[in-house]
PDB file of N, CA and C in Angstrom:
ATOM      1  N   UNK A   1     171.874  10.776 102.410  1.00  0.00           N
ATOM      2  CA  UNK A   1     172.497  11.927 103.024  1.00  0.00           C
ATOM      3  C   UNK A   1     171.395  12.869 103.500  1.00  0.00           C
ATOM      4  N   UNK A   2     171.383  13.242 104.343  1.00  0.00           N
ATOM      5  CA  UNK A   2     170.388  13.791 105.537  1.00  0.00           C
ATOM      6  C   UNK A   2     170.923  15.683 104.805  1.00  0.00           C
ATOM      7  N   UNK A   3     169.920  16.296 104.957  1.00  0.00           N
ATOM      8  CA  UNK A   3     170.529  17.584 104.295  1.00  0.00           C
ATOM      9  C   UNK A   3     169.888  18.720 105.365  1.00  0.00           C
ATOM     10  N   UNK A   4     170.607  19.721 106.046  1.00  0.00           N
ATOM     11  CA  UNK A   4     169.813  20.461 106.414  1.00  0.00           C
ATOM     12  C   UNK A   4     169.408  21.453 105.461  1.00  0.00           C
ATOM     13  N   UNK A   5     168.356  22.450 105.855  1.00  0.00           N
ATOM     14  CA  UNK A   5     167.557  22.887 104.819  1.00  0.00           C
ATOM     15  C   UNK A   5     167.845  24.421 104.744  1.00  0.00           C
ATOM     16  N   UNK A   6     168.714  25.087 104.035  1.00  0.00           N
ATOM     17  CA  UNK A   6     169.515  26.237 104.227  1.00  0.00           C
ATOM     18  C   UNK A   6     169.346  26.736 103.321  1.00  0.00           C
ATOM     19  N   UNK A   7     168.909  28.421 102.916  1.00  0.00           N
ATOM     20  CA  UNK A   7     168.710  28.831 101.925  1.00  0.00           C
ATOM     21  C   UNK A   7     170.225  28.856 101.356  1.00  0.00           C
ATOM     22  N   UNK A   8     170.118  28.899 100.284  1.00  0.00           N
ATOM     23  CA  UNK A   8     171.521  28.805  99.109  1.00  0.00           C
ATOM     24  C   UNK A   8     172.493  27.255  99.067  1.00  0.00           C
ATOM     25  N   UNK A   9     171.739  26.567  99.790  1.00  0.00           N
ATOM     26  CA  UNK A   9     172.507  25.088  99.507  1.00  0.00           C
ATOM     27  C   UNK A   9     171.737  23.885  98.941  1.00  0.00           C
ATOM     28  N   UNK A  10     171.578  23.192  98.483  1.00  0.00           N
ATOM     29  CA  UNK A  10     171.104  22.337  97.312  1.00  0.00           C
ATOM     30  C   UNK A  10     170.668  21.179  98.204  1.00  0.00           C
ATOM     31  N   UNK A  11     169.506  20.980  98.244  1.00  0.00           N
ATOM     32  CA  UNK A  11     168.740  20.019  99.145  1.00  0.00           C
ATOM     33  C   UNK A  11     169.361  18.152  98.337  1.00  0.00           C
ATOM     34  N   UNK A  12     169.978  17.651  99.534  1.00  0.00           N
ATOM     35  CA  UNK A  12     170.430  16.147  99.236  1.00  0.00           C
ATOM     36  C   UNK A  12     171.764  16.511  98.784  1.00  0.00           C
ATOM     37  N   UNK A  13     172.771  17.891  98.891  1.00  0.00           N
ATOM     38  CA  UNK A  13     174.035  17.463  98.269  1.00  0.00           C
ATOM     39  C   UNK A  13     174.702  18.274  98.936  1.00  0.00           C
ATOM     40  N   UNK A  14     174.086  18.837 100.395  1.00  0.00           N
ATOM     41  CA  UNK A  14     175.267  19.018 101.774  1.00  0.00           C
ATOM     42  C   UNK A  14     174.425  18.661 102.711  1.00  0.00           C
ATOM     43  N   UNK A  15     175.488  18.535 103.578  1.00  0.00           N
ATOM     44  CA  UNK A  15     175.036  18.019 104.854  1.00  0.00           C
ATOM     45  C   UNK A  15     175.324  18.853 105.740  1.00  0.00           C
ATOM     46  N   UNK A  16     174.925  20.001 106.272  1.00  0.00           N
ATOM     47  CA  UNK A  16     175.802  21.095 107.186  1.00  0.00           C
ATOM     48  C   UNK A  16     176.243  20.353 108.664  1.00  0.00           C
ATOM     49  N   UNK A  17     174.822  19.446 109.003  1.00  0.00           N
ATOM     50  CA  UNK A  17     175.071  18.823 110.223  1.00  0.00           C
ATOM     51  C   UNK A  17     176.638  17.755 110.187  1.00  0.00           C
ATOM     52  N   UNK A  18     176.430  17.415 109.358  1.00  0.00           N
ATOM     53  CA  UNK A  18     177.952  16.114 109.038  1.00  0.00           C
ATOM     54  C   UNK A  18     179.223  16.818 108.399  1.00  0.00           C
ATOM     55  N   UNK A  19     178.981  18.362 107.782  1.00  0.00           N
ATOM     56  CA  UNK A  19     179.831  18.933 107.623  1.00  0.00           C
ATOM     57  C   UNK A  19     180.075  18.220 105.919  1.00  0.00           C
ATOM     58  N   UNK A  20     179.515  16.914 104.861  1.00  0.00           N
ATOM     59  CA  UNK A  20     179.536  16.646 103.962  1.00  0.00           C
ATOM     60  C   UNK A  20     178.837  16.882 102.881  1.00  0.00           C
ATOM     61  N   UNK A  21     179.485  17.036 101.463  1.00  0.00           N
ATOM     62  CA  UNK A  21     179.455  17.779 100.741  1.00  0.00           C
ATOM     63  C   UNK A  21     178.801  16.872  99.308  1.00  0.00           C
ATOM     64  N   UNK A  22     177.876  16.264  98.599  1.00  0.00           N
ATOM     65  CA  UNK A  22     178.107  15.189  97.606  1.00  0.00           C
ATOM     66  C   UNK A  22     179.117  15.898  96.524  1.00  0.00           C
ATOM     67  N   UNK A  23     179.372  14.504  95.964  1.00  0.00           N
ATOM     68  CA  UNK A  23     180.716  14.762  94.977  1.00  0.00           C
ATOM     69  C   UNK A  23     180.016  15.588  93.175  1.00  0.00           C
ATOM     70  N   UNK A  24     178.785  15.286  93.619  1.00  0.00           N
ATOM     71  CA  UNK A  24     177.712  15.503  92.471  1.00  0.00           C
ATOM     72  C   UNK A  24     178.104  17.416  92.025  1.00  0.00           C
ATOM     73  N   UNK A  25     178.111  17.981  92.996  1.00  0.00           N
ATOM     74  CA  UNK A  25     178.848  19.220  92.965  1.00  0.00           C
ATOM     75  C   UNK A  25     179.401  19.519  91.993  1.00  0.00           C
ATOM     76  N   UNK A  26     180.839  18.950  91.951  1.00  0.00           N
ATOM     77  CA  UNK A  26     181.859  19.232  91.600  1.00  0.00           C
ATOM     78  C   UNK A  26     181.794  18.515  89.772  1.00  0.00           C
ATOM     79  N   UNK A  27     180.963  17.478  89.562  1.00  0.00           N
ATOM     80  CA  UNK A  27     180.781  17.443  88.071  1.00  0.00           C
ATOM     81  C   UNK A  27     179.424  18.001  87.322  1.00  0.00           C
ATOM     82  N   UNK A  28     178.239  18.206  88.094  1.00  0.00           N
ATOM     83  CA  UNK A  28     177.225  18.786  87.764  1.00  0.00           C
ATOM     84  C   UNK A  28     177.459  20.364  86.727  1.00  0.00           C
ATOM     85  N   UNK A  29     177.075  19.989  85.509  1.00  0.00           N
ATOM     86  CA  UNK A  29     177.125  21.390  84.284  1.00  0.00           C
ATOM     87  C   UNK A  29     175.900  22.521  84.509  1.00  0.00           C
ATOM     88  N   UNK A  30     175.136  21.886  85.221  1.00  0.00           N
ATOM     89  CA  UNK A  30     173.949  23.257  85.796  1.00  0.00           C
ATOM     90  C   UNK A  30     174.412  23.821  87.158  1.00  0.00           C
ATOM     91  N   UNK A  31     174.996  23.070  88.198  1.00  0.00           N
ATOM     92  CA  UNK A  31     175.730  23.706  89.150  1.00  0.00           C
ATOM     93  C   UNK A  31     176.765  24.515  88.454  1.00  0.00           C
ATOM     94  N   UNK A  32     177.528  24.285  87.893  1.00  0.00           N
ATOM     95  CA  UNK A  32     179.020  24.539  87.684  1.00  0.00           C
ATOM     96  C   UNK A  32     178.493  26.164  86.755  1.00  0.00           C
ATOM     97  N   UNK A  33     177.439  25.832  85.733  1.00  0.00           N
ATOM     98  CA  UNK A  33     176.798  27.368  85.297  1.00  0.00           C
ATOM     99  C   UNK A  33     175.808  28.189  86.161  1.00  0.00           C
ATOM    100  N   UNK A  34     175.841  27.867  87.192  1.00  0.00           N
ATOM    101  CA  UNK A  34     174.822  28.418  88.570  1.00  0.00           C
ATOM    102  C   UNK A  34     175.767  29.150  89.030  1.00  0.00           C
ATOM    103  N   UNK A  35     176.688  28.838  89.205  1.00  0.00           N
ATOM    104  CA  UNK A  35     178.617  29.358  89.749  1.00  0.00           C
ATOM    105  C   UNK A  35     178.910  30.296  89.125  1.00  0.00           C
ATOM    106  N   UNK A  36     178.795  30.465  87.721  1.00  0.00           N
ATOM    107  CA  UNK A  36     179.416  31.391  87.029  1.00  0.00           C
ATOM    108  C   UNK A  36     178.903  32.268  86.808  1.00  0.00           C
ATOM    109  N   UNK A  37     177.503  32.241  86.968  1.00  0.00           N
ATOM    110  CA  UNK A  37     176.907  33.179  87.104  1.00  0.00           C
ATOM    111  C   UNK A  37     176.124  34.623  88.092  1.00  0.00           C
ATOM    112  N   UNK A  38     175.901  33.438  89.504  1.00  0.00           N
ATOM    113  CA  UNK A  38     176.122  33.944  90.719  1.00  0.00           C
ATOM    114  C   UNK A  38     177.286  34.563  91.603  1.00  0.00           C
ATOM    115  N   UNK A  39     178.547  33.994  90.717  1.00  0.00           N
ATOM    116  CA  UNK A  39     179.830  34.077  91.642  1.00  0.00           C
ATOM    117  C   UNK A  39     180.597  34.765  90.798  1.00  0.00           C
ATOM    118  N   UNK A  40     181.404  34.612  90.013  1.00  0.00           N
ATOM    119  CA  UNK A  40     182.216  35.484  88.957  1.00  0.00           C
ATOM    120  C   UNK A  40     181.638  36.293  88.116  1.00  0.00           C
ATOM    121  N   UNK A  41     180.249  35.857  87.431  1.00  0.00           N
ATOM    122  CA  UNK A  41     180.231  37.642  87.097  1.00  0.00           C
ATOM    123  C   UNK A  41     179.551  38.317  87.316  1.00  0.00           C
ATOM    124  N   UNK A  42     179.395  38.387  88.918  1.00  0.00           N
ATOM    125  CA  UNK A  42     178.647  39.754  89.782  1.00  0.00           C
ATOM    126  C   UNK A  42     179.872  40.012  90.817  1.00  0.00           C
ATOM    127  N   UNK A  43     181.062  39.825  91.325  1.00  0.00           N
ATOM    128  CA  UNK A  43     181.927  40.821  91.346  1.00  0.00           C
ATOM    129  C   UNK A  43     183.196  40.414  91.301  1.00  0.00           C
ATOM    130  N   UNK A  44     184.059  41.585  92.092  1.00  0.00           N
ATOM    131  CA  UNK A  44     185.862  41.815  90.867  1.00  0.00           C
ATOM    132  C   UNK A  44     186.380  40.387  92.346  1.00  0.00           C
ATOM    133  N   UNK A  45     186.920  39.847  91.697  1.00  0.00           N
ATOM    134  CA  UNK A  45     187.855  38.685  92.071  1.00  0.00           C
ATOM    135  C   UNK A  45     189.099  39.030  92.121  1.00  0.00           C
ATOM    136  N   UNK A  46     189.848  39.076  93.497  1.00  0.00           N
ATOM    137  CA  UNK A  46     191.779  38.834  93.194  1.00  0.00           C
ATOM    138  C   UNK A  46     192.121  37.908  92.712  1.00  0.00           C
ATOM    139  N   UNK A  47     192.923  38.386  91.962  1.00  0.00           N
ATOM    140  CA  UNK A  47     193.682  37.415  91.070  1.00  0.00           C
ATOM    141  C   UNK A  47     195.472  37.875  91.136  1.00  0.00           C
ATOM    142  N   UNK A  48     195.629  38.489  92.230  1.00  0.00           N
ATOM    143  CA  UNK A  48     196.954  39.096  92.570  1.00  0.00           C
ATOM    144  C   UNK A  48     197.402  40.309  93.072  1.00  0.00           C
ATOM    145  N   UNK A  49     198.883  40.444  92.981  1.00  0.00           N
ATOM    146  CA  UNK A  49     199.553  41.349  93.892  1.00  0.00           C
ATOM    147  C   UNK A  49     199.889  42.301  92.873  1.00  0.00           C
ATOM    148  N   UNK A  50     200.054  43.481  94.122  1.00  0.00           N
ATOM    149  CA  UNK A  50     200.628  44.921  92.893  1.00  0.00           C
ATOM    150  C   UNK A  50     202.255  44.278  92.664  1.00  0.00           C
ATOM    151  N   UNK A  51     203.170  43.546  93.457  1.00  0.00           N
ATOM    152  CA  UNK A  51     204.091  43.375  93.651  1.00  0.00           C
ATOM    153  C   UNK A  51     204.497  42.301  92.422  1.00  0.00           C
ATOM    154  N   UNK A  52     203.170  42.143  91.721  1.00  0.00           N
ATOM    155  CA  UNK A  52     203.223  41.373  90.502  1.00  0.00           C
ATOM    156  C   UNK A  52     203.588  41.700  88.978  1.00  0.00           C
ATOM    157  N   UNK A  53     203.095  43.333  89.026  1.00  0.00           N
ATOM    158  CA  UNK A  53     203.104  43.815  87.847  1.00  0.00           C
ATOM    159  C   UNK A  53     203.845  45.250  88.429  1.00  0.00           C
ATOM    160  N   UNK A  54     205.380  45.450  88.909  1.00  0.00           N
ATOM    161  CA  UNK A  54     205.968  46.437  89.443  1.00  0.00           C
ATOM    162  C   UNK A  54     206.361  47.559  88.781  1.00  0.00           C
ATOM    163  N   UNK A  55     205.986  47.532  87.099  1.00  0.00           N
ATOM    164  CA  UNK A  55     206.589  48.630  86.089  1.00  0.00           C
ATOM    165  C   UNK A  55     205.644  49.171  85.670  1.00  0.00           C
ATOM    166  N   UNK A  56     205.132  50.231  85.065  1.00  0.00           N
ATOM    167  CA  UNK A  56     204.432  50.501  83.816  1.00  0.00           C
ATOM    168  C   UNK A  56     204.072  49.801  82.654  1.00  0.00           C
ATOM    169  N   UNK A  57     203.173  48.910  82.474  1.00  0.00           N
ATOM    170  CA  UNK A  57     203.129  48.080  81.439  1.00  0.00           C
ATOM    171  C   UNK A  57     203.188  46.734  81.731  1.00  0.00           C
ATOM    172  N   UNK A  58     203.902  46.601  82.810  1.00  0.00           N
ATOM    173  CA  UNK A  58     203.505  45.018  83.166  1.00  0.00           C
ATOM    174  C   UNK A  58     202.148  44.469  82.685  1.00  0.00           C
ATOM    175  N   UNK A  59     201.855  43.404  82.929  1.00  0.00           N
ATOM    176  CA  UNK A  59     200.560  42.385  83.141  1.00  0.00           C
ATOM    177  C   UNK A  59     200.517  41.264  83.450  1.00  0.00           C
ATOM    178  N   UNK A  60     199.639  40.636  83.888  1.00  0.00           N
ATOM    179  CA  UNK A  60     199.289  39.449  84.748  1.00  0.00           C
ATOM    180  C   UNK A  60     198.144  38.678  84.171  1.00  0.00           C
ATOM    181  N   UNK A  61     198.404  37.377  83.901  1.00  0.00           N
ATOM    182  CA  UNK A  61     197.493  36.509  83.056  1.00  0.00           C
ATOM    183  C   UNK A  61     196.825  35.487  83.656  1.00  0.00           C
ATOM    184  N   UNK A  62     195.707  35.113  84.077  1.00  0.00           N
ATOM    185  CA  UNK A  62     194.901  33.916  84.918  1.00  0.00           C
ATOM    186  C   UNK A  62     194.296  33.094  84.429  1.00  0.00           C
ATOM    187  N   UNK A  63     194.309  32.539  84.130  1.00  0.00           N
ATOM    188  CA  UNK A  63     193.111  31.563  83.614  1.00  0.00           C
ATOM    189  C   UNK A  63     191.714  31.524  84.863  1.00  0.00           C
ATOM    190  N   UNK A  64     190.408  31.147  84.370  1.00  0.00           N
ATOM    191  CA  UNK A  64     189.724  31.699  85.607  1.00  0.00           C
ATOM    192  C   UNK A  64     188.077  31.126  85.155  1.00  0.00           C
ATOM    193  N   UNK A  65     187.650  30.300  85.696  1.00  0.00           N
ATOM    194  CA  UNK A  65     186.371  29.880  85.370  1.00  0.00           C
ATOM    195  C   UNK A  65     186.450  29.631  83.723  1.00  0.00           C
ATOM    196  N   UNK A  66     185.536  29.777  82.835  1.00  0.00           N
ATOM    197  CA  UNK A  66     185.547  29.451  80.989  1.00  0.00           C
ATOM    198  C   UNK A  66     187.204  29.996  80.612  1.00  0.00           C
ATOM    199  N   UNK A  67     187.757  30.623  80.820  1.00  0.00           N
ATOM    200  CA  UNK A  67     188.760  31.075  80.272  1.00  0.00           C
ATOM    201  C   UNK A  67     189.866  30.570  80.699  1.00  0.00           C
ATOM    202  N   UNK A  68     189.942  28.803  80.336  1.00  0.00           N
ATOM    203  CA  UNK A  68     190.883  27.761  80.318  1.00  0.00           C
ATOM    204  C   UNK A  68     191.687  27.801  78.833  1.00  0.00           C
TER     205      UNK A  68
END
């Protein structure tokens, strides 16, 4: 897999030119903690609508990255 050379993408596991992605991604445990750390906890994520929690006291529950 031919990779172009892009800051923030992982040399040999995209291909921007082919638009492909390796599958290595998606099971890799140092990617997947590269993610959680770069991406969820440096900022606030939606996780829903006001139209969700319409009373005083409502709440809304996600599961969301570790918190399976």
């Amino acid at each position: 897999m031919t990779t172009a050379r892009t800051e923030g993408y992982r040399p040999g596991l995209v291909d921007l030119t082919a638009g492909q992605v390796s599958r290595e991604i998606f099971v890799n445990d140092e990617i997947y903690q590269e993610e959680l750390e770069r991406l969820f906890a440096r900022v606030w994520l939606f996780v829903g609508h006001e139209s969700q929690i319409p009373n005083p006291g409502d709440f809304l529950s996600r599961a969301w990255a570790r918190s399976r």
